[in-house]
Protein backbone atom coordinates (compact mmCIF):
# COMPACT_ATOMS: atom_id res chain seq x y z
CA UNK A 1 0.00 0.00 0.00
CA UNK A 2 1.38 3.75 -0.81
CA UNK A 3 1.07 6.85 0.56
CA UNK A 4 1.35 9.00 -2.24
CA UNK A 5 5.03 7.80 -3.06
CA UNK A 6 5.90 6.14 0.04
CA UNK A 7 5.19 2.93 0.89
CA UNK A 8 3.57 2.26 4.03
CA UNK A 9 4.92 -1.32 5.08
CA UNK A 10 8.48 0.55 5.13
CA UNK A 11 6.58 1.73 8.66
CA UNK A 12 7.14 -1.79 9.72
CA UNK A 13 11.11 -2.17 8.32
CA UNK A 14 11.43 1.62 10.13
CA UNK A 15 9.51 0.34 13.43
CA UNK A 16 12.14 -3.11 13.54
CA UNK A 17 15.27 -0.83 12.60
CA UNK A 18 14.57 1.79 15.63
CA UNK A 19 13.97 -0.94 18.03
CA UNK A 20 16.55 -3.34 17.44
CA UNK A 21 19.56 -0.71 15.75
CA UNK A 22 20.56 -4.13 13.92
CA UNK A 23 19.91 -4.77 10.40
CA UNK A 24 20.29 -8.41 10.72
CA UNK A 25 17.88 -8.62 13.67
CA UNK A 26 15.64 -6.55 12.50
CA UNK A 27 15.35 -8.60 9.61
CA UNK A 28 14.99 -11.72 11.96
CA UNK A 29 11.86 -9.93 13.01
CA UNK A 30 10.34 -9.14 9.78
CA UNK A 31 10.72 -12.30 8.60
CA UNK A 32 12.52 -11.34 5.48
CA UNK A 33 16.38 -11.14 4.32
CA UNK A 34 18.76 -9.10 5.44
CA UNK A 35 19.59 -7.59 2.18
CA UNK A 36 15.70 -6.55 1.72
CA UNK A 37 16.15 -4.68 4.98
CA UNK A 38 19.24 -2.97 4.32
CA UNK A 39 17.69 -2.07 0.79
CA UNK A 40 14.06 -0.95 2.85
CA UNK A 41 16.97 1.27 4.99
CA UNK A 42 18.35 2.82 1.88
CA UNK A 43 14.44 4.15 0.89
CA UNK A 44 14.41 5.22 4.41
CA UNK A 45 16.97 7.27 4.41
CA UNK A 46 16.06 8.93 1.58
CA UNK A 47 12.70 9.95 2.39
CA UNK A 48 13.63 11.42 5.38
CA UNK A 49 17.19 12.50 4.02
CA UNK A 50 18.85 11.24 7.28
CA UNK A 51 21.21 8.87 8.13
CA UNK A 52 18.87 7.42 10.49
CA UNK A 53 21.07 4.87 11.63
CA UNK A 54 25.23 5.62 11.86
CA UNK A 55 28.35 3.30 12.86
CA UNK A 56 29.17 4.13 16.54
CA UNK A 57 32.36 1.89 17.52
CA UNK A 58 30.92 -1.59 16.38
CA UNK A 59 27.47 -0.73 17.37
CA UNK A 60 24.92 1.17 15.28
CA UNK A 61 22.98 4.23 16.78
CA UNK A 62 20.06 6.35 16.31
CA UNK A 63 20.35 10.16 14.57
CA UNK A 64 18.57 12.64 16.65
CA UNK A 65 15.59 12.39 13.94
CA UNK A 66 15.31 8.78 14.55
CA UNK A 67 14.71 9.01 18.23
CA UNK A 68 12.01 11.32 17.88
CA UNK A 69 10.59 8.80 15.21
CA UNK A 70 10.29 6.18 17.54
CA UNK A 71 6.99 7.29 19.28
CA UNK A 72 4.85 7.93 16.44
CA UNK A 73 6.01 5.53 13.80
CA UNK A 74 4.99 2.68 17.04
CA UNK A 75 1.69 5.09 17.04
CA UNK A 76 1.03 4.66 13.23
CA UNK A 77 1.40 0.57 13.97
CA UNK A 78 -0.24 0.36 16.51
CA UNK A 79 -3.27 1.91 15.23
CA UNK A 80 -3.18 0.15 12.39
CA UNK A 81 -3.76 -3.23 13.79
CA UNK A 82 -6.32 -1.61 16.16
CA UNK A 83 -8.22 -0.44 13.06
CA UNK A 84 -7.99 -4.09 11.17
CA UNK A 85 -8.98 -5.71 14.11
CA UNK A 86 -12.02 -3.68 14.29
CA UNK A 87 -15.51 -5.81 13.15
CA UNK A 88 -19.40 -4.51 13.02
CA UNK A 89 -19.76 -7.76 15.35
CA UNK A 90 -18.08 -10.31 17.00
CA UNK A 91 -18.75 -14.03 17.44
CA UNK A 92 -15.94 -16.28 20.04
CA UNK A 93 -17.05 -19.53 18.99
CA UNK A 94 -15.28 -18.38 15.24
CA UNK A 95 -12.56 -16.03 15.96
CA UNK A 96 -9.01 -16.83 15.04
CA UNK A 97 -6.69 -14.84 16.81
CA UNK A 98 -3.74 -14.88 19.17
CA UNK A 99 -3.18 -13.19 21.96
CA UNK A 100 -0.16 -12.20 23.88
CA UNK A 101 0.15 -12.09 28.16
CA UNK A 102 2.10 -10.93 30.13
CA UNK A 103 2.13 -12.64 33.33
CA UNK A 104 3.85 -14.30 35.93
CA UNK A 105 3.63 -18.05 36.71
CA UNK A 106 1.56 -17.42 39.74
CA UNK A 107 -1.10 -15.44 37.34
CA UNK A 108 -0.87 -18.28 34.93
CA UNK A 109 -1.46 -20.73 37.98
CA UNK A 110 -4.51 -18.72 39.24
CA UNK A 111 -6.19 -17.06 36.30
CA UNK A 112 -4.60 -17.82 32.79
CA UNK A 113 -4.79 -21.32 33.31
CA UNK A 114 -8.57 -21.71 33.43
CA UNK A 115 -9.13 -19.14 30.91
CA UNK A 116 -7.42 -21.52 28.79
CA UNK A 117 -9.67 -24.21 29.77
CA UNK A 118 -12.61 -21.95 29.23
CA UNK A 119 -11.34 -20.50 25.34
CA UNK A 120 -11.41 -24.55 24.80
CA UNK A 121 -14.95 -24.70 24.55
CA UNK A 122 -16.28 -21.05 24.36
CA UNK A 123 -13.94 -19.62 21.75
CA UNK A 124 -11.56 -22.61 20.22
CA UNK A 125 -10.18 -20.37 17.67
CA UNK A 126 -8.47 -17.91 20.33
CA UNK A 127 -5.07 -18.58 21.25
CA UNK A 128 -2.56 -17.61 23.97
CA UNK A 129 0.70 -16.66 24.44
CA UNK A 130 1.77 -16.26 28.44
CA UNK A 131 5.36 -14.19 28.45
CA UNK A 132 7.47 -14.23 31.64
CA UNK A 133 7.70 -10.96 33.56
CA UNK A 134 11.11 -9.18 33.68
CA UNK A 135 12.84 -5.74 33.50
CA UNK A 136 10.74 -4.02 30.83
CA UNK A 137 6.92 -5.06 31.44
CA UNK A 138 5.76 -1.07 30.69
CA UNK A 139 7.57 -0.96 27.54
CA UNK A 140 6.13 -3.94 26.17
CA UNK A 141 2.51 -2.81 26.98
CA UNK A 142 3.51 0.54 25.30
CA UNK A 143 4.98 -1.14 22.05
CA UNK A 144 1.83 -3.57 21.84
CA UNK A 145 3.97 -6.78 22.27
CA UNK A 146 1.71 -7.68 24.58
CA UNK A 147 -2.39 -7.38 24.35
CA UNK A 148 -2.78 -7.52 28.39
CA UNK A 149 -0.39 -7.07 30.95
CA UNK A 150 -0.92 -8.94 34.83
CA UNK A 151 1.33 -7.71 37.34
CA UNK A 152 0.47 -6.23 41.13
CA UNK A 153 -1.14 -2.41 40.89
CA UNK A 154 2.29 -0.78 42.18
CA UNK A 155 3.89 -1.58 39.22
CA UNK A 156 1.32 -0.49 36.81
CA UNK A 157 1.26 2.74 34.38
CA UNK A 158 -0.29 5.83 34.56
CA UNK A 159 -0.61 5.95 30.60
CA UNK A 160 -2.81 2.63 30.07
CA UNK A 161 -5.87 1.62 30.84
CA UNK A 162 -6.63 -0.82 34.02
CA UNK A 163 -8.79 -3.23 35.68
CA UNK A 164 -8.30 -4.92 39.44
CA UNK A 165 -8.49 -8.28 39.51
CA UNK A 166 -7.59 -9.77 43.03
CA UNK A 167 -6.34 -9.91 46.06
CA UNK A 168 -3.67 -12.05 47.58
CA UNK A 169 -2.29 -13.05 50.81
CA UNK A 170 0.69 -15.07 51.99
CA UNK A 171 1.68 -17.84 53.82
CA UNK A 172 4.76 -19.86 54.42
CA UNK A 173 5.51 -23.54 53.37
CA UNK A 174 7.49 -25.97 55.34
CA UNK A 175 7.88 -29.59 54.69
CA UNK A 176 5.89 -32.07 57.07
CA UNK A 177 9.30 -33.19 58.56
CA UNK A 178 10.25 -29.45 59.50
CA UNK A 179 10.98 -28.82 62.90
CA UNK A 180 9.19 -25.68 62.89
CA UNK A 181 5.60 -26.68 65.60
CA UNK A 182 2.23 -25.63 65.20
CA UNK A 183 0.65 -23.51 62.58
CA UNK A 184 2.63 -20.15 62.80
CA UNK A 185 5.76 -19.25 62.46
CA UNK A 186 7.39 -16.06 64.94
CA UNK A 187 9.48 -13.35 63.43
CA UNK A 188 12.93 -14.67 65.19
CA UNK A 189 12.09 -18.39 64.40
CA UNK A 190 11.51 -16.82 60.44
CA UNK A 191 14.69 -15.28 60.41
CA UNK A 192 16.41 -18.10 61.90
CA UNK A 193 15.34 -20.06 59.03
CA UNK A 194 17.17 -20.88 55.60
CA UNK A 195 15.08 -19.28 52.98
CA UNK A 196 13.80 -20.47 49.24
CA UNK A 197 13.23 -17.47 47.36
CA UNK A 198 11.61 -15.88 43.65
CA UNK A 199 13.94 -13.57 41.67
CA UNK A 200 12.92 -12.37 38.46
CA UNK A 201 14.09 -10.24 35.43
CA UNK A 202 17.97 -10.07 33.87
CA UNK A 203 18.73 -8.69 37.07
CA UNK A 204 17.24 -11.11 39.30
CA UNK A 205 15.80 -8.22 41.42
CA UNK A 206 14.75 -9.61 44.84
CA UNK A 207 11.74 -8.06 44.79
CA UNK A 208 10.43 -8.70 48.37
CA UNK A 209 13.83 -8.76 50.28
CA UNK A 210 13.96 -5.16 49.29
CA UNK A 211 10.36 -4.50 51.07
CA UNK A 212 11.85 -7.12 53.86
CA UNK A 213 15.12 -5.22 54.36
CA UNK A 214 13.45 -1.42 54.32
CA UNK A 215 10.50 -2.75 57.32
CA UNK A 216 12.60 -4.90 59.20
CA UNK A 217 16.36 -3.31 58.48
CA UNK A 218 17.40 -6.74 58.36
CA UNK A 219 18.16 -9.73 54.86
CA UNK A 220 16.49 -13.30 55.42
CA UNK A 221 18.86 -16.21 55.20
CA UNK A 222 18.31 -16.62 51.20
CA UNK A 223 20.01 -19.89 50.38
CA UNK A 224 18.10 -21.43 47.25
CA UNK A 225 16.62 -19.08 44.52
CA UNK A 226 14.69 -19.85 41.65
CA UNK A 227 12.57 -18.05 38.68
CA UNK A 228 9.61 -18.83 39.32
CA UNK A 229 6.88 -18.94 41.84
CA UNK A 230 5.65 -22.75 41.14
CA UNK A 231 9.00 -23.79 41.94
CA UNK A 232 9.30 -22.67 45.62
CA UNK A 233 7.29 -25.73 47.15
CA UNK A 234 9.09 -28.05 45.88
CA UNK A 235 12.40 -26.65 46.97
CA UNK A 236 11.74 -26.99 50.73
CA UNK A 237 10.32 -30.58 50.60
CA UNK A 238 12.78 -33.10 52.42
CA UNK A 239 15.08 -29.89 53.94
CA UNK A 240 14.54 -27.21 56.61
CA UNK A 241 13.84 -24.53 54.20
CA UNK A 242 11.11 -21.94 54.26
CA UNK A 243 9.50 -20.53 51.19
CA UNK A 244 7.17 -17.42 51.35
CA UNK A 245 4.73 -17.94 48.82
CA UNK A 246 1.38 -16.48 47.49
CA UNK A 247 -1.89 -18.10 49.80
CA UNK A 248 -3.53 -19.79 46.91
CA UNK A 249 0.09 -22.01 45.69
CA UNK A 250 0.48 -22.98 49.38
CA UNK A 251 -3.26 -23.92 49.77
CA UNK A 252 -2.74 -26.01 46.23
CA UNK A 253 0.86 -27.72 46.42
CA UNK A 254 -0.20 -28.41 50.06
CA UNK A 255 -2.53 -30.52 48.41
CA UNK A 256 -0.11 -32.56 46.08
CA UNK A 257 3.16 -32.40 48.20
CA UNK A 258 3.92 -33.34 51.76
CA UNK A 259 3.82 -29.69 53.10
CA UNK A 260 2.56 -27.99 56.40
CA UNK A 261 1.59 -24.00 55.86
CA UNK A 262 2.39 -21.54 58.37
CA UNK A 263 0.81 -18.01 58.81
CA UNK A 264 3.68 -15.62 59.48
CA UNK A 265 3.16 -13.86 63.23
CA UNK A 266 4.08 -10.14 61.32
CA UNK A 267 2.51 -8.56 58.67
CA UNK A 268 3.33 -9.04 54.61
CA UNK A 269 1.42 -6.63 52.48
CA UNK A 270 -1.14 -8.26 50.31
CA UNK A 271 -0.68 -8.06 46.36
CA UNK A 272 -3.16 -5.95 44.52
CA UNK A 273 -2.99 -8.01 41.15
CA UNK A 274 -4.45 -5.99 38.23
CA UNK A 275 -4.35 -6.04 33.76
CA UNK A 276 -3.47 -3.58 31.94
CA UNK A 277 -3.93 -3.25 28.35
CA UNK A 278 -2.57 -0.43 25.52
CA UNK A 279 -5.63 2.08 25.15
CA UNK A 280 -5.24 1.34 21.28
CA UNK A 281 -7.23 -1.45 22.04
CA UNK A 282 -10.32 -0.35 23.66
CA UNK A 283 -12.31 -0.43 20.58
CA UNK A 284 -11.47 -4.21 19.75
CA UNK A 285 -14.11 -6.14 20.37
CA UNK A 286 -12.43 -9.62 20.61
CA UNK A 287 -9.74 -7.91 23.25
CA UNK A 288 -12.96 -6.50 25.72
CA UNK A 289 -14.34 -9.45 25.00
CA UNK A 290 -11.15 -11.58 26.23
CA UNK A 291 -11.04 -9.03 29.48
CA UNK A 292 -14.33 -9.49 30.45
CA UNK A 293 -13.98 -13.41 30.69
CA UNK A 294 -10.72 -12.98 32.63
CA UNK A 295 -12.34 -10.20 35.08
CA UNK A 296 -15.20 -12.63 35.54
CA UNK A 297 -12.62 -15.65 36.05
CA UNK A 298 -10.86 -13.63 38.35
CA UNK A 299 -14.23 -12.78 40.16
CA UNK A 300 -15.20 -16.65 40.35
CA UNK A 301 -11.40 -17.26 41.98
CA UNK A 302 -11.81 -14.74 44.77
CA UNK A 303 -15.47 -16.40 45.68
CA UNK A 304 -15.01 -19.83 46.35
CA UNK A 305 -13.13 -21.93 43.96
CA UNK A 306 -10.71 -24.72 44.57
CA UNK A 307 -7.64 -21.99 44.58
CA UNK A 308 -9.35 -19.17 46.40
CA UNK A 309 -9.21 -17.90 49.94
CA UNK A 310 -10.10 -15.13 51.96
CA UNK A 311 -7.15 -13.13 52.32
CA UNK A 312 -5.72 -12.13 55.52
CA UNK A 313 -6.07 -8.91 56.96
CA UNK A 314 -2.71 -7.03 56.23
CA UNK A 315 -2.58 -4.26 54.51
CA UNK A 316 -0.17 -1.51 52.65
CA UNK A 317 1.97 -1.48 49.64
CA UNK A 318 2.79 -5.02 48.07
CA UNK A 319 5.95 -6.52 46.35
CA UNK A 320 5.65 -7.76 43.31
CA UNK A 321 4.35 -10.03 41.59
């Protein structure tokens, strides 16, 4: 398609440059050759008579015109899909789509997973795509990698759209043989303890020693970390170890592993979960249509299903996720 002389899918080659600053990535992206994208950066560079991108060292960098190019070029994208995804009406039981989460493995525990179950039978021809969260979860939403975003309210922008979903509480998980008695756990018997922990990102930020060290001024006895959520239970079965984990994984894995849960004698903030979604999308009716079912899944979980509880009464700012 042309725009006068220009030729709109260079948008997409321009788009792939400014984010990657790699002609042979970018051309990983587009699916095409690297020589078309050098030639589709030739074009480029002469209809905006810039350089666009220049050898820096070994790397290549953006001109000053292609950093302000970044924002609405991603604009002119986004909007585009938003306007072909557009129908006079909408039917789940034939759409064909795919849509992208973003989510950790505790959201895809709790809600993603029975959505899935649910698209099975109510809309068959809707797919999903759960990515991990890391160090860039904003910019993502903002770039429309992802169609809806899960990730507790603190860490949510100001620029998109959101929805609440639930509330969570915590408890700790001990194996049967611990020598930990009864069915709490005190502050200076907790930070006795050798500790199984989440970390997350490429910079494994420890998201909930930081709030741990700024209440209490003092770092738990981390000795075992891991990536994900799911895999916290099963790091403390046969050993000593504590794991703090979210109310509804301790209520389930105590289920399937030999595991006694404790209720910590001190307060942990409770996690405000919420989905966020780029406001390019508020006219689609397929994406509204996928929110509702998750905000109504999300309902059913906090009201009585096998995962839900009633959280416990702390309050205040969470840690993720």
């Amino acid at each position: 398609m042309r725009l006068g002389h220009f030729d709109l899918n260079l948008f997409l080659a321009l788009d792939a440059l400014l984010e990657t600053r790699n002609v042979t990535r970018a051309s990983e992206r587009l699916h095409i050759g690297a020589s078309a994208t050098s030639s589709a950066l030739g074009r480029l560079r002469e209809q905006f008579g810039d350089e666009l991108l220049v050898q820096i060292g070994r790397r290549m960098e953006l001109t000053p015109l292609a950093q302000d190019l970044r924002e609405p070029v991603r604009d002119i994208i986004l909007r585009s899909r938003a306007a072909l995804a557009a129908k006079a009406e909408f039917d789940p039981a034939s759409e064909r789509r795919r849509f992208v989460f973003n989510a950790s493995d505790y959201a895809t525990t709790v809600l993603l997973t029975p959505l899935a179950q649910r698209l099975e039978t109510e809309a068959p021809g809707i797919s999903i795509d759960v990515v991990g969260l890391g160090d860039s979860n904003v910019e993502r939403l903002e770039r429309g990698d992802v169609d809806i975003a899960i990730y507790p309210e603190r860490n949510a922008s100001a620029q998109h759209p959101m929805e609440a979903l639930l509330e969570e509480s915590y408890r700790c998980v001990v194996w049967s043989g611990n020598h930990l008695q009864g069915d709490s756990v005190s502050f200076d018997d907790y930070m006795a303890a050798r500790h199984v922990a989440a970390q997350f990102g490429d910079r494994r930020i420890p998201s909930f020693e930081s709030w741990f060290l700024s209440t209490h001024g003092v770092m738990r006895n981390v000795v075992v970390t891991a990536s994900t959520f799911n895999a916290l239970p099963l790091l403390v079965v046969g050993t000593q170890r504590i794991a703090t984990i979210h109310t509804r994984l301790a209520l389930m894995y105590s289920r399937l592993l030999p595991l006694r849960l404790l209720t910590p004698a001190f307060e942990i903030p409770r996690l405000d979960l919420v989905m966020q979604w780029n406001p390019h999308n508020n006219l689609d009716a397929a994406h509204a249509w996928l929110r509702r079912r998750l905000k109504a899944l999300a309902n059913e979980v906090g009201e009585g299903s096998p995962l839900a509880v009633q959280p416990g009464g702390c309050s205040g700012s969470s840690y993720p996720n």
